[in-house]
C-alpha atoms as a PDB file:
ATOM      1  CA  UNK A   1     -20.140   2.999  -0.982  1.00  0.00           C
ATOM      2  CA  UNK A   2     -16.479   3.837  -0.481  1.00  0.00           C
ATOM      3  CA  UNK A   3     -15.760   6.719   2.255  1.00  0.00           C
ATOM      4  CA  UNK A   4     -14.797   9.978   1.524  1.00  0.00           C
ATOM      5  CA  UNK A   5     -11.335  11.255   2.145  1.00  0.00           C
ATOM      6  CA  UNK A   6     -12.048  13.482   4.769  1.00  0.00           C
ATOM      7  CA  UNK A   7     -15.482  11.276   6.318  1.00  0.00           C
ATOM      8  CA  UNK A   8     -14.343   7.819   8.318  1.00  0.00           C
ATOM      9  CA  UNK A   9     -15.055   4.678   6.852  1.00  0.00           C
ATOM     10  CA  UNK A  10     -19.029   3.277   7.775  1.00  0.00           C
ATOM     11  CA  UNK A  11     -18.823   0.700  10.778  1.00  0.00           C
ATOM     12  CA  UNK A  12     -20.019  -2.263   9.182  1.00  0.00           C
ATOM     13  CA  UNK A  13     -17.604  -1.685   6.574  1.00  0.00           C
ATOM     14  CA  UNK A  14     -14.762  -1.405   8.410  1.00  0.00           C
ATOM     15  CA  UNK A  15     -15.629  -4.010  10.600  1.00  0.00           C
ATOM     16  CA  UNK A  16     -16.266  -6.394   7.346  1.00  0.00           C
ATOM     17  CA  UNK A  17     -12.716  -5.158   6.008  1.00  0.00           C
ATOM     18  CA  UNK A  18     -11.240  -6.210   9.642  1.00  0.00           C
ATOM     19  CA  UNK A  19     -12.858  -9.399  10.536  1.00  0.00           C
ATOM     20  CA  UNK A  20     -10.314 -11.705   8.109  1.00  0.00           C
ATOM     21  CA  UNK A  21      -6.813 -12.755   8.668  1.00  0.00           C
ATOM     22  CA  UNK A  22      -5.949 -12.092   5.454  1.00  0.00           C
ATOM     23  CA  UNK A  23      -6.899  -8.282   5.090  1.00  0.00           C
ATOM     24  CA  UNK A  24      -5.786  -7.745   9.037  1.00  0.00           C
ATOM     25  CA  UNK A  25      -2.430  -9.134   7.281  1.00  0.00           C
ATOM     26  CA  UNK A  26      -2.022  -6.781   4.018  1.00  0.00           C
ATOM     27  CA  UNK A  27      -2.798  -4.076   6.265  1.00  0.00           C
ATOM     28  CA  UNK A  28       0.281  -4.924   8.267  1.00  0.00           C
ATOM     29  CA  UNK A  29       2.586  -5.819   5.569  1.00  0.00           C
ATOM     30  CA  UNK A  30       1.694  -2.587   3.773  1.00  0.00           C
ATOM     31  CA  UNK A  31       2.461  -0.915   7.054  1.00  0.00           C
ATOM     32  CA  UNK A  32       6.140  -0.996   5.885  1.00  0.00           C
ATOM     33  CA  UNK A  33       6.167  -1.664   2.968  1.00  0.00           C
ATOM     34  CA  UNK A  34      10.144  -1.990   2.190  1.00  0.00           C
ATOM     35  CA  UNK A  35      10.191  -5.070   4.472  1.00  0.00           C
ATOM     36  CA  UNK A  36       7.743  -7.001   3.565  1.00  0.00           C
ATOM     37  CA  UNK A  37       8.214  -7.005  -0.433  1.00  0.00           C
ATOM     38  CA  UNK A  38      10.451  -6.775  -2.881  1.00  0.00           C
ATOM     39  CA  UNK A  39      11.627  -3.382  -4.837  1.00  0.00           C
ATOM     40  CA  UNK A  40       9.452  -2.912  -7.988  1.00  0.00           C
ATOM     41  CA  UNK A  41      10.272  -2.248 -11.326  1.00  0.00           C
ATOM     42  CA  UNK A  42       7.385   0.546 -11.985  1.00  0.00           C
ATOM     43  CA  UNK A  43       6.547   2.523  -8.654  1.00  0.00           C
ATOM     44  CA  UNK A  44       8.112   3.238  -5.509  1.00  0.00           C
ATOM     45  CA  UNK A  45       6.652   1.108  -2.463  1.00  0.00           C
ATOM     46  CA  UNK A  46       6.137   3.414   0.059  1.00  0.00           C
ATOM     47  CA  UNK A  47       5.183   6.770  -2.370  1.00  0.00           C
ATOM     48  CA  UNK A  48       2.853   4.734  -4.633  1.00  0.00           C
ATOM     49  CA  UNK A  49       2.181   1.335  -3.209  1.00  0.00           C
ATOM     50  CA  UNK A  50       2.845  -2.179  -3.186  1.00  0.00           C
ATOM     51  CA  UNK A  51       1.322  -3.957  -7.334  1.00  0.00           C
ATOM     52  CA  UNK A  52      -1.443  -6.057  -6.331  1.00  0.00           C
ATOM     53  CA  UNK A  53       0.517  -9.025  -7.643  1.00  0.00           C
ATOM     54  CA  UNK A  54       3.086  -8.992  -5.104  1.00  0.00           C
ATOM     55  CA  UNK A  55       0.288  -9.015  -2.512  1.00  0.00           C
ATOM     56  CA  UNK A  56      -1.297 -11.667  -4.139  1.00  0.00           C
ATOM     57  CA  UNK A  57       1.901 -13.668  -4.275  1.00  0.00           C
ATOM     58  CA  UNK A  58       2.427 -12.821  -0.477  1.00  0.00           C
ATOM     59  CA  UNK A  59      -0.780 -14.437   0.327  1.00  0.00           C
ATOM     60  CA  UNK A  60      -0.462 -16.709  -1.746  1.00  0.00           C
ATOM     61  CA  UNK A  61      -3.551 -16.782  -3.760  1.00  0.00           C
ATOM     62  CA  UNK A  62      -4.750 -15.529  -7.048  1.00  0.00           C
ATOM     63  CA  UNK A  63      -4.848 -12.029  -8.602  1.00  0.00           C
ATOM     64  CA  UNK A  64      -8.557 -12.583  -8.069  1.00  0.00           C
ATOM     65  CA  UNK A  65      -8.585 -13.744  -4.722  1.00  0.00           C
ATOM     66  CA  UNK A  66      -6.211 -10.973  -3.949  1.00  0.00           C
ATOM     67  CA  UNK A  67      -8.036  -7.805  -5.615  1.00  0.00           C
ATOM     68  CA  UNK A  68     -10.971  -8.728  -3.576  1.00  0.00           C
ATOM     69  CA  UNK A  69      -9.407  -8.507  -0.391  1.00  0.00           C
ATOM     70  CA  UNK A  70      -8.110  -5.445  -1.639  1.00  0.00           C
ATOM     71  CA  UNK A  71     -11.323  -4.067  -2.825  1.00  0.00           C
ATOM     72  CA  UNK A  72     -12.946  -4.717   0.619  1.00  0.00           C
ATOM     73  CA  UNK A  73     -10.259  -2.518   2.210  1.00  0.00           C
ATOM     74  CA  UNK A  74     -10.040   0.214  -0.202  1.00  0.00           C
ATOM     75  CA  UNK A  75     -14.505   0.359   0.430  1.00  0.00           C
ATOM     76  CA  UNK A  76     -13.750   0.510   3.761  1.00  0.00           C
ATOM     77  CA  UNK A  77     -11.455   3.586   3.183  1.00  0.00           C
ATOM     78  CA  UNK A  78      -8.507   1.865   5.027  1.00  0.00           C
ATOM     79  CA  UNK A  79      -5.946   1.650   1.688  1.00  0.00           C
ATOM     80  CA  UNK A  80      -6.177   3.431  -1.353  1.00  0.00           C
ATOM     81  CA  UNK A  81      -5.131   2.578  -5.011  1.00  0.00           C
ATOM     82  CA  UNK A  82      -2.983   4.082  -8.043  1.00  0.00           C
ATOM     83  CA  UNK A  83      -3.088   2.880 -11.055  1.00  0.00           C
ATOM     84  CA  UNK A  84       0.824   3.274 -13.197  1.00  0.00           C
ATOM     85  CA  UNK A  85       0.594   1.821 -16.217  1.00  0.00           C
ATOM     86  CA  UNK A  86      -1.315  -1.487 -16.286  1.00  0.00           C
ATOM     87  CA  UNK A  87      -0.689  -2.267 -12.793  1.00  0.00           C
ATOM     88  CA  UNK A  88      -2.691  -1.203  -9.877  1.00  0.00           C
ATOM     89  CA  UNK A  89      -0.610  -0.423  -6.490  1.00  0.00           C
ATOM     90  CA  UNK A  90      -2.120  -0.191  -2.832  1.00  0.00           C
ATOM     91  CA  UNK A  91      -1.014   1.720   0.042  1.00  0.00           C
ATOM     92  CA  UNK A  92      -2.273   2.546   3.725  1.00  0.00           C
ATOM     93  CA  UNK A  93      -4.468   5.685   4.061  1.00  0.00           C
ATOM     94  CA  UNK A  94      -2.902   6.469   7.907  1.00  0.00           C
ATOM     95  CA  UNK A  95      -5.393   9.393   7.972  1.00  0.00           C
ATOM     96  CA  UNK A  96      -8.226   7.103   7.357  1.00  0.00           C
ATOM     97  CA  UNK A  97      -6.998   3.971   9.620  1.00  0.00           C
ATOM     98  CA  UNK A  98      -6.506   7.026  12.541  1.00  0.00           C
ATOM     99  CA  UNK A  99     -10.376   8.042  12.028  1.00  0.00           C
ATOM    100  CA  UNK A 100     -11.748   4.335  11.964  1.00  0.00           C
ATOM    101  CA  UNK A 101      -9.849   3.539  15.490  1.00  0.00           C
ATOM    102  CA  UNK A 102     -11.267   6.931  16.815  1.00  0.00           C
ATOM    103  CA  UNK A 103     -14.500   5.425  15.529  1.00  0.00           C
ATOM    104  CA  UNK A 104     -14.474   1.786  16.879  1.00  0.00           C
ATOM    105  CA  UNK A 105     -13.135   3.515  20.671  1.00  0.00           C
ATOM    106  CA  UNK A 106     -15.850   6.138  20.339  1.00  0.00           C
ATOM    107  CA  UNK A 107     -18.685   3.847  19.181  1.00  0.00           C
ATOM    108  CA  UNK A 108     -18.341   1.426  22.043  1.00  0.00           C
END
């Protein structure tokens, strides 16, 4: 069950979406976007998102690999996606990564 915009994302979710390297690392990259990928041809990087294929690339895995990892996060509530013609593009949701660290300090 994916969170709600304005509800933070369930623990065992977002601790799922955190516990692996890989995720830990989109979630970084995406945190500024402009340096860590190259300008696309539909969609601006930091207004609509980074395509799922140059994540995918960055890891260096597949497209299905990648939209897994992807999927996991955007469940947890900690990205969110657009779709723009036939590609899909992923950004950080800073209002929902700000409510899942309140949650993980309040919760313990």
């Amino acid at each position: 069950m994916a969170a709600t915009p304005t509800a933070a994302p369930a623990t065992t979710q977002l601790l799922k979406a955190l516990a692996n390297d890989s995720r830990l690392e989109i979630l970084r990259w995406l945190k500024e976007p402009r340096a860590n990928f190259p300008p696309q041809v539909d969609g601006d990087l930091v207004k609509d998102g980074v395509c799922s294929l140059f994540i995918a690339q960055k890891l260096g895995v597949g497209p299905p690999t990648a939209s897994e990892h992807l999927r996991i996060l955007a469940d947890a509530g900690l990205i969110r996606a657009r779709r723009i013609k036939q590609w899909t593009f992923y950004k950080r949701d800073e209002k929902q990564i700000a409510a899942a660290k309140k949650q993980l300090r309040d919760s313990w």
